[in-house]
C-alpha atoms as a PDB file:
ATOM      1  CA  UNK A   1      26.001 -29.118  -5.328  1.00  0.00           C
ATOM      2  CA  UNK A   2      23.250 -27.169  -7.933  1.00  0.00           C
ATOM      3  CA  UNK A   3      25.138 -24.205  -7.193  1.00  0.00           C
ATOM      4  CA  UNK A   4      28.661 -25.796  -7.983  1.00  0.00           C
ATOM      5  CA  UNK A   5      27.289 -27.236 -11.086  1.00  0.00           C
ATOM      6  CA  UNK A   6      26.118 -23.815 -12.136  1.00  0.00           C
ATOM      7  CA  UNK A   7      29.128 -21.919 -11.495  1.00  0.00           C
ATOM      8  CA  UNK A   8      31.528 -24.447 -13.034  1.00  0.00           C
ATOM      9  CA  UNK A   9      29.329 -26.661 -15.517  1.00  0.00           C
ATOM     10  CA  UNK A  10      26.271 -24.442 -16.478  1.00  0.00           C
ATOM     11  CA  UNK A  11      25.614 -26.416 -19.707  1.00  0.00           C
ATOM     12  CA  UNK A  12      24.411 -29.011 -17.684  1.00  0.00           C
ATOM     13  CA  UNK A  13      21.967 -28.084 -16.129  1.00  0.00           C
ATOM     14  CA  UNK A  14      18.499 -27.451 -17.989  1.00  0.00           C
ATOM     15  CA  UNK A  15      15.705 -25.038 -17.450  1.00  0.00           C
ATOM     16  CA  UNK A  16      13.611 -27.676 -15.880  1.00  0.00           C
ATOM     17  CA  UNK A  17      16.295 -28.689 -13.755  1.00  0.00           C
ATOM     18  CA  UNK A  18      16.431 -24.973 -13.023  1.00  0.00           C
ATOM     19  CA  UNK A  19      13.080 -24.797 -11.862  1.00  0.00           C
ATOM     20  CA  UNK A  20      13.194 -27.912  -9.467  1.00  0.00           C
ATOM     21  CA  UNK A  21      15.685 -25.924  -7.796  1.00  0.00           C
ATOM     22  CA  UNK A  22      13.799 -22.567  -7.513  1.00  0.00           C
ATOM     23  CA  UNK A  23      10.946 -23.851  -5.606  1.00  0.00           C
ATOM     24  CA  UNK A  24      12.675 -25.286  -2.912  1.00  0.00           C
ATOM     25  CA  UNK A  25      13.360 -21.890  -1.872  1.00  0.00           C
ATOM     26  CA  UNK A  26       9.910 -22.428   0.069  1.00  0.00           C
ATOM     27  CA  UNK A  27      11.352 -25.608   1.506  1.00  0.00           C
ATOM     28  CA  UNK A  28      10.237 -25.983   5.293  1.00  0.00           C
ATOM     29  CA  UNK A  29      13.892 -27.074   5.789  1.00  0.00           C
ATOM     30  CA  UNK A  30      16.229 -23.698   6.082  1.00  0.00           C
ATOM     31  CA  UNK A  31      19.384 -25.406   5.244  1.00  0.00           C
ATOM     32  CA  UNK A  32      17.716 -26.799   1.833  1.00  0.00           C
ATOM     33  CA  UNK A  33      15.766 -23.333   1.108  1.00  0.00           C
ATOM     34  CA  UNK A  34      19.154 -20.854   1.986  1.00  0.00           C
ATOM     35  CA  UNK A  35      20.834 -23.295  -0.234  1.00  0.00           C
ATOM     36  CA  UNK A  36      17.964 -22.791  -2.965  1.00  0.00           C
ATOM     37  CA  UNK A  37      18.878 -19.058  -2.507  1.00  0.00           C
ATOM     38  CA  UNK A  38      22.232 -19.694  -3.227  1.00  0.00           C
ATOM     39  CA  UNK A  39      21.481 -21.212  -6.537  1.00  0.00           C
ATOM     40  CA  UNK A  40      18.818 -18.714  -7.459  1.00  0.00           C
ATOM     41  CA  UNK A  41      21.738 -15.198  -6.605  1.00  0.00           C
ATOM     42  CA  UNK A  42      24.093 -17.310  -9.178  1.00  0.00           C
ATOM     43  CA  UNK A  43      21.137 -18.382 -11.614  1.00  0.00           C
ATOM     44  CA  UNK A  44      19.177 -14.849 -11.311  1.00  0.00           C
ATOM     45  CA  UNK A  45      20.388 -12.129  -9.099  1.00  0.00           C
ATOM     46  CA  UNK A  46      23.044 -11.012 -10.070  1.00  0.00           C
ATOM     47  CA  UNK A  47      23.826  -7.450 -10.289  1.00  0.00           C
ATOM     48  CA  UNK A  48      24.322  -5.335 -13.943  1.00  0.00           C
ATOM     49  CA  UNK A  49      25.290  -1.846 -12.888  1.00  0.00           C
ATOM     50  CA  UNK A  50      24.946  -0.994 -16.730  1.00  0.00           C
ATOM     51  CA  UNK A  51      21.423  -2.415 -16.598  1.00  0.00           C
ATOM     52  CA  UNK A  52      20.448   0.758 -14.728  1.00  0.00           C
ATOM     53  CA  UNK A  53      23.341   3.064 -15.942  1.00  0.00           C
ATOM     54  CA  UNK A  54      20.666   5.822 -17.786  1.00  0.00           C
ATOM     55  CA  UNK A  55      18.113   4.721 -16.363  1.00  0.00           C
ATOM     56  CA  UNK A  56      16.402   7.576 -14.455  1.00  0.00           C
ATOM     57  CA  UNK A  57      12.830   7.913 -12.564  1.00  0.00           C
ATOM     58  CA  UNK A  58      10.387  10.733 -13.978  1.00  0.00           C
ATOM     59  CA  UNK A  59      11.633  13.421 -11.778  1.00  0.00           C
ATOM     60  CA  UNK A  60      15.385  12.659 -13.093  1.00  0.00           C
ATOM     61  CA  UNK A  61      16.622  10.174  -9.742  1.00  0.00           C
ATOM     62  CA  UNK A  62      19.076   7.492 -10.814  1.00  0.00           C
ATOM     63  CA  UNK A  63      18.112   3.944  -9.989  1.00  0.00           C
ATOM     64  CA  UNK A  64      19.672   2.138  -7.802  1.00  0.00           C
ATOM     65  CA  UNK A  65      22.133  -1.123  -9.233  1.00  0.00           C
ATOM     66  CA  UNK A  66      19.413  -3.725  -7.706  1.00  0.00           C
ATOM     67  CA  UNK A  67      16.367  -2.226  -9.384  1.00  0.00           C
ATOM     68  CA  UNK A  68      16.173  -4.620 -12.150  1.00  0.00           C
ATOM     69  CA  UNK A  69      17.209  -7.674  -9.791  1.00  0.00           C
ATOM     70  CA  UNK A  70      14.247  -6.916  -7.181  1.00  0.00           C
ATOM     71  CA  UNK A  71      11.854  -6.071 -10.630  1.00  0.00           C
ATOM     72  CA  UNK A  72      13.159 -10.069 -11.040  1.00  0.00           C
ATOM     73  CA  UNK A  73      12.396 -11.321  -7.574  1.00  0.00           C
ATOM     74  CA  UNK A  74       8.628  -9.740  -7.299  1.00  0.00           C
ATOM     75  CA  UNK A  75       7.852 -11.867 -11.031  1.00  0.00           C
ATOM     76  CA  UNK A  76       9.495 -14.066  -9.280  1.00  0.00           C
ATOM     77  CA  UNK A  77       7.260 -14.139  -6.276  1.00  0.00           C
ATOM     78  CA  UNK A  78       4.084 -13.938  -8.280  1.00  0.00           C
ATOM     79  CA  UNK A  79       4.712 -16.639 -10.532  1.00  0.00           C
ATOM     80  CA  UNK A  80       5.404 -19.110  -7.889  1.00  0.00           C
ATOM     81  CA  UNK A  81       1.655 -18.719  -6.678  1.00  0.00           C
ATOM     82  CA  UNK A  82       2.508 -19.068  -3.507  1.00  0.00           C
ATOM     83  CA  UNK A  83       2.019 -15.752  -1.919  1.00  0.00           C
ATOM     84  CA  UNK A  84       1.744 -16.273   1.660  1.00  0.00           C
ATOM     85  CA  UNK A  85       5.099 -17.544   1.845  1.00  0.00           C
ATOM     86  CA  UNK A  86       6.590 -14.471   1.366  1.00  0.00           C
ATOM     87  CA  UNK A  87       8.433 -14.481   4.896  1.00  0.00           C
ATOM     88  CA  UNK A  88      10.098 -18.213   3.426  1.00  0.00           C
ATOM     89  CA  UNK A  89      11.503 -16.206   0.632  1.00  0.00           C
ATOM     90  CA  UNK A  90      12.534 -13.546   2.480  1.00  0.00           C
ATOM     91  CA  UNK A  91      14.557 -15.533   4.369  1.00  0.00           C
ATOM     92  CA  UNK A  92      15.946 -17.997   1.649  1.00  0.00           C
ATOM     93  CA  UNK A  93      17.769 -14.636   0.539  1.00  0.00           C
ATOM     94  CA  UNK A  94      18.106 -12.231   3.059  1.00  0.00           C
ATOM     95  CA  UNK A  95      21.687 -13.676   4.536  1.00  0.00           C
ATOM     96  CA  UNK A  96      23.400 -13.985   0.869  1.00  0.00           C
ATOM     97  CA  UNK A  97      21.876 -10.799  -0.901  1.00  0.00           C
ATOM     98  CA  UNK A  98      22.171  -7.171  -0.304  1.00  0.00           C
ATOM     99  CA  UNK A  99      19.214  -6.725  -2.509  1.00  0.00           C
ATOM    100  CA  UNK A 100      16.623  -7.700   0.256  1.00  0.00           C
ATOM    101  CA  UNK A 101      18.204  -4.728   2.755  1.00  0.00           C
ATOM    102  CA  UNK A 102      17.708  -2.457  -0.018  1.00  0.00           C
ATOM    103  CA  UNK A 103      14.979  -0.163   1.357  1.00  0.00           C
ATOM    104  CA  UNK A 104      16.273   2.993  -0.662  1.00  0.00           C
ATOM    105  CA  UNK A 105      15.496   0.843  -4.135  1.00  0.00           C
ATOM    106  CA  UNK A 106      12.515  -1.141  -2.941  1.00  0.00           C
ATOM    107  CA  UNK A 107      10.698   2.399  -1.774  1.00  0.00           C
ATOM    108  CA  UNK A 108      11.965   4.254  -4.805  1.00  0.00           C
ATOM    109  CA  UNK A 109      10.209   1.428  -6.974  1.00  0.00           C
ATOM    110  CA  UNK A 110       6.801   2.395  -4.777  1.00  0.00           C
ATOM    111  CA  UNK A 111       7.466   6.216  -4.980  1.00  0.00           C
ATOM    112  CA  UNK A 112       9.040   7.306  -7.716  1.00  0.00           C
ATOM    113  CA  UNK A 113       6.938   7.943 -10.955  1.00  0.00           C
ATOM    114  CA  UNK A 114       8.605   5.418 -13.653  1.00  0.00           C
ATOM    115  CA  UNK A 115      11.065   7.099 -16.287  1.00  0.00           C
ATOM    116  CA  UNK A 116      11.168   7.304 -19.880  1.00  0.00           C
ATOM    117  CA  UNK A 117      12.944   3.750 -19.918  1.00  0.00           C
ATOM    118  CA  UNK A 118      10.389   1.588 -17.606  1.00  0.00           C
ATOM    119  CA  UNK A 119       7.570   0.150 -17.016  1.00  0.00           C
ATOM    120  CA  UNK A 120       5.145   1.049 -13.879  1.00  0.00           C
ATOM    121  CA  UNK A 121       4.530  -1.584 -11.296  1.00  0.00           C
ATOM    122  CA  UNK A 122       1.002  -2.748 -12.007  1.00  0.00           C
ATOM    123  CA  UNK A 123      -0.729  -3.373  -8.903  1.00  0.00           C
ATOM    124  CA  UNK A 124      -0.148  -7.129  -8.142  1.00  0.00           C
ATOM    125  CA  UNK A 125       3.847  -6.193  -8.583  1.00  0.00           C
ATOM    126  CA  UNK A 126       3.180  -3.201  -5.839  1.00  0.00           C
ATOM    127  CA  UNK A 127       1.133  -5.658  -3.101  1.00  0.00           C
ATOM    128  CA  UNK A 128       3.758  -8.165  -3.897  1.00  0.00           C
ATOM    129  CA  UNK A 129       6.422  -5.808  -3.245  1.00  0.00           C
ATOM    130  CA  UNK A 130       5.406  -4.719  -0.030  1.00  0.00           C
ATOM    131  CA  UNK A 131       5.120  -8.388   0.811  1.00  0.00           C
ATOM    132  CA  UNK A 132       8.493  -9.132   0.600  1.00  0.00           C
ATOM    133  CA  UNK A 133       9.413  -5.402   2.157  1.00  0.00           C
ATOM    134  CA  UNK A 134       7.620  -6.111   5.287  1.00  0.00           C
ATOM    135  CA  UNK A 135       9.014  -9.594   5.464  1.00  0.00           C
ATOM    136  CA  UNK A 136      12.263  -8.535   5.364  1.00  0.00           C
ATOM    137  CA  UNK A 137      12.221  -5.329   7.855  1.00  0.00           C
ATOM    138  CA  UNK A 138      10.125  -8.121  10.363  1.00  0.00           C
ATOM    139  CA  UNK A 139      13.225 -10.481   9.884  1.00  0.00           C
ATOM    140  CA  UNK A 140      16.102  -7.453   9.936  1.00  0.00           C
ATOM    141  CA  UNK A 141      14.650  -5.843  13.110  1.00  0.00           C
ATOM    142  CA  UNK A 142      13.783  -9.581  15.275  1.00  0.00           C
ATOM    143  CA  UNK A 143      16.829 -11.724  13.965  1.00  0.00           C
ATOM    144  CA  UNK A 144      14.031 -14.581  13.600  1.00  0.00           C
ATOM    145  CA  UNK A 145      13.361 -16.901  10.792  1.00  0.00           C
ATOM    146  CA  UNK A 146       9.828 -17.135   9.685  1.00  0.00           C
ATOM    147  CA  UNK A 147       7.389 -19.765  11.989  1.00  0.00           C
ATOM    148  CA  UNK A 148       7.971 -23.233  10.547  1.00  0.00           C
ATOM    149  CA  UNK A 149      11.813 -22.120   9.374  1.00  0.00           C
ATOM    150  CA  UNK A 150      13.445 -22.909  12.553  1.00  0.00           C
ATOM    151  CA  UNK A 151      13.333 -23.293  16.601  1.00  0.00           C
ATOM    152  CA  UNK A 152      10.912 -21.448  17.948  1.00  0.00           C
ATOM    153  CA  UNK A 153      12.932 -19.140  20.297  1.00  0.00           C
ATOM    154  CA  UNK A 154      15.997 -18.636  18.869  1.00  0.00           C
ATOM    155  CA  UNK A 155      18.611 -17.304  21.198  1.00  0.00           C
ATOM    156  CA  UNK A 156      20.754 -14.424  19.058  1.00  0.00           C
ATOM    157  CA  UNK A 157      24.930 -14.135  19.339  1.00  0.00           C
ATOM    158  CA  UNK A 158      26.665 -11.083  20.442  1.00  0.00           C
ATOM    159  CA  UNK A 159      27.144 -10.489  16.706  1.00  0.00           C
ATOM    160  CA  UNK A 160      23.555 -11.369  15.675  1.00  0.00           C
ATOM    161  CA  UNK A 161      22.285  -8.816  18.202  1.00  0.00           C
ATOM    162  CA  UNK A 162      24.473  -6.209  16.713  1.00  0.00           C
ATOM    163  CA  UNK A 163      23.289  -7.032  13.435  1.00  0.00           C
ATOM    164  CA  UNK A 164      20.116  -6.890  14.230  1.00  0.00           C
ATOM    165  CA  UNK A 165      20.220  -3.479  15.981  1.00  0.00           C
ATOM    166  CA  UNK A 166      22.005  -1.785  13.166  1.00  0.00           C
ATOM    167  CA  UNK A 167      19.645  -3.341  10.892  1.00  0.00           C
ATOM    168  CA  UNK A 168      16.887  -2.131  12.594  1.00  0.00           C
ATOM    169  CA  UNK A 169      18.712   1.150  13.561  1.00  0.00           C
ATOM    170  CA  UNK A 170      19.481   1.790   9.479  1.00  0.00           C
ATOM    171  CA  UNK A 171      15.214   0.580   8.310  1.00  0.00           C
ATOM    172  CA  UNK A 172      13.838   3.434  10.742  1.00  0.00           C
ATOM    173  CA  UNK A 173      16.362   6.027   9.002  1.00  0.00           C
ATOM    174  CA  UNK A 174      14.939   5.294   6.074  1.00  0.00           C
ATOM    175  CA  UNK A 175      10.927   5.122   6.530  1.00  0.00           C
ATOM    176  CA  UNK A 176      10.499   7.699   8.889  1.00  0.00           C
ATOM    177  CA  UNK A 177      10.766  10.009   5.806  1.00  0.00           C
ATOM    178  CA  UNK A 178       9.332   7.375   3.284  1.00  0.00           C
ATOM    179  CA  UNK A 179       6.678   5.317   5.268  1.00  0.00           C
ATOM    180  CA  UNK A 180       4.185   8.561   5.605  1.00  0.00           C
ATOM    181  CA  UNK A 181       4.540   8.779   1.797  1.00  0.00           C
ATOM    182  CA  UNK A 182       3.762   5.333   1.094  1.00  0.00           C
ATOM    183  CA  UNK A 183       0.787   5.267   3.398  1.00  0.00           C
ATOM    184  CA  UNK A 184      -0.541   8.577   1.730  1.00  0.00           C
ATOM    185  CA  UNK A 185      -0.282   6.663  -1.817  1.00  0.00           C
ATOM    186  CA  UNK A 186      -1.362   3.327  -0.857  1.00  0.00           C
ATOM    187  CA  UNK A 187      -3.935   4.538   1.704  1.00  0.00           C
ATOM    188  CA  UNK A 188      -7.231   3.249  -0.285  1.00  0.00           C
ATOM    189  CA  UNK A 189      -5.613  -0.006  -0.965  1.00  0.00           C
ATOM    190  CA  UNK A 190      -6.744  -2.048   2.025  1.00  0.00           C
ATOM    191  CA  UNK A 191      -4.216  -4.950   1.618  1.00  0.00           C
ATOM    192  CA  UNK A 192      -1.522  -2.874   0.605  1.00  0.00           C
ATOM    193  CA  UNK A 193      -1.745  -0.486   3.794  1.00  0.00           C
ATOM    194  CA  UNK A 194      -2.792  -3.105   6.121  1.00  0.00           C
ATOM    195  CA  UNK A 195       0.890  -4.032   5.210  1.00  0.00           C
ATOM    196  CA  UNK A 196       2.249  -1.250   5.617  1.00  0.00           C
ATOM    197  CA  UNK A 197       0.535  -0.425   8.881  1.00  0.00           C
ATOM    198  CA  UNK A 198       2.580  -3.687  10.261  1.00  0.00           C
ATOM    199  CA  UNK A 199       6.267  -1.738   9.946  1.00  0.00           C
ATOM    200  CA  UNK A 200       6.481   0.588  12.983  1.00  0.00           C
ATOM    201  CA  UNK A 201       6.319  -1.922  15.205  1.00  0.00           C
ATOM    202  CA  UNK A 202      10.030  -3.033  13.635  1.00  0.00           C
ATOM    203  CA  UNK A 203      11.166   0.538  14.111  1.00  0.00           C
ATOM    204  CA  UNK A 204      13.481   1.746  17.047  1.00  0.00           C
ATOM    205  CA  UNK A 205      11.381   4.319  18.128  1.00  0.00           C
ATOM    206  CA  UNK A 206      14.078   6.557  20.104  1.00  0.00           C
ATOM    207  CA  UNK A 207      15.483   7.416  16.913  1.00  0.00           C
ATOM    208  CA  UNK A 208      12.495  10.161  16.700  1.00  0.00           C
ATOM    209  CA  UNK A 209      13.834  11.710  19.613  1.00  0.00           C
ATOM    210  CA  UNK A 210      17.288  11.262  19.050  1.00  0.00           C
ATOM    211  CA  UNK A 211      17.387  12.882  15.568  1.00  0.00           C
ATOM    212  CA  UNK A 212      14.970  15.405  16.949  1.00  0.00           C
ATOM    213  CA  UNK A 213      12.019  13.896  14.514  1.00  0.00           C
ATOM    214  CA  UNK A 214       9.112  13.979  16.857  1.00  0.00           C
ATOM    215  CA  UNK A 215       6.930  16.206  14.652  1.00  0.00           C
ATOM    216  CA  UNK A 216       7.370  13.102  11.960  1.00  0.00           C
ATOM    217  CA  UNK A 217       5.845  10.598  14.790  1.00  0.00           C
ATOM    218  CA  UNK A 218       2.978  13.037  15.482  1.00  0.00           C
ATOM    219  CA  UNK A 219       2.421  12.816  11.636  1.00  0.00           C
ATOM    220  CA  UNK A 220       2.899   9.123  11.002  1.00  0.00           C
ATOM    221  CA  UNK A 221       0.549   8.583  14.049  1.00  0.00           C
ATOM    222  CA  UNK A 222      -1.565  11.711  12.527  1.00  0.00           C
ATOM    223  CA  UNK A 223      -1.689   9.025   8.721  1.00  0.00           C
ATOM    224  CA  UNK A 224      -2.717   5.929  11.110  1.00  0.00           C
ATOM    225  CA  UNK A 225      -5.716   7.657  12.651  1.00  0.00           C
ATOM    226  CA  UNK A 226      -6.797   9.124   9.130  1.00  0.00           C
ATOM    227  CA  UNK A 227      -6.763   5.280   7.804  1.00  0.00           C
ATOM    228  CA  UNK A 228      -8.380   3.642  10.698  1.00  0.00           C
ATOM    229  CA  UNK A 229     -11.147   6.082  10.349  1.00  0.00           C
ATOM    230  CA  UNK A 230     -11.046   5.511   6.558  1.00  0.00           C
ATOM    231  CA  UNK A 231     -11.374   1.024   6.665  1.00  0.00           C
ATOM    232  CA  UNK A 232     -13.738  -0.855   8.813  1.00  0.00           C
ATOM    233  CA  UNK A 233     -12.511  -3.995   7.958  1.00  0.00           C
ATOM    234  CA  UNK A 234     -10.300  -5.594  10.452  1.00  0.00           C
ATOM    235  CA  UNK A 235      -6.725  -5.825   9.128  1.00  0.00           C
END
């Protein structure tokens, strides 16, 4: 109903009513929080190609259409002040936005020195970002909803399982390359690399033989040594 009243009558709905409707994002009840999500894509997410049309990293890349919309979703994040609910965000979104299977634009924002035209992360924005980035390749590559966010066991379709194994086929492409980078840059950060440390167990691991990357597992396991002998705490 919020988001029918949005789309049709916007006028009447105000800001405060607005914000009733954000937090139940974190809702224990999936139904209510996917439905939350809903509202928040029509209310907040919704992508401006022209937002990013010059806009270029230091090194000259182009950013990707969702920059500014997951630039949104971390403020977003942080001022809820509920940061260990990450995962309930994660999955209020990740079934009706493409932005939260955007690895390509989520590690750019990490990587890529900011351009002319933006702002750099600060350092809550980073740990917050690799939050939600490791919530969402945990939920990609398992098919599960967060503990608390639905049956304990779930038992995956035919079509689920595909998902999930393209998902999880597409997030190893991707960080084979760009995890060693981020755990070089992040590597005295102990909350932001325990994090990171977390996402190889989501990866499909034949994909370093299959596209002949073997010398990249020797290195990523070569980074993972280097940090472990680096922090003594226990994360």
């Amino acid at each position: 109903m919020p988001c029918f009243l949005l789309r049709y009558h916007r006028e009447i709905l105000t800001d405060k009513d607005c914000e009733l409707v954000y937090e139940l994002v974190y809702s224990s009840h999936r139904a209510v929080a996917q439905a939350a999500g809903e509202f928040l894509n029509e209310r907040l997410f919704v992508v401006d190609e022209s937002a990013v049309e010059n806009v270029r990293t230091a090194r000259g890349k182009q950013r990707q259409p969702n920059t500014p919309l997951i630039r949104d979703l971390v403020q977003f994040f942080i001022e809820s002040e509920l940061h260990e609910h990450g995962a309930y965000l994660v999955d209020s979104l990740i079934e009706s936005n493409p932005m939260m299977k955007d690895w390509e634009c989520m590690t750019d924002l990490l990587l890529e020195e900011p351009g002319p035209l933006e702002e750099a992360l600060d350092d809550k924005q980073e740990t917050s970002l690799i939050e939600i980035m490791v919530c969402a390749v945990r939920q990609c590559a398992t098919g599960e909803p967060p503990i608390g966010r639905g049956p304990t066991r779930k038992i995956l379709s035919a079509k689920e399982l595909k998902q999930v194994s393209d998902d999880k086929n597409r997030l190893t492409e991707h960080f084979i390359p760009t995890l060693p980078a981020l755990l070089t840059k992040f590597k005295a950060d102990t909350d932001k690399v325990s994090n990171l440390l977390a996402l190889p167990q989501f990866f499909d691991l034949e994909i370093y033989t299959t596209s002949r990357q073997e010398r990249s597992l020797v290195a990523l396991l070569d980074h993972i040594r280097d940090i472990i002998d680096q922090h003594t705490d226990t994360e």
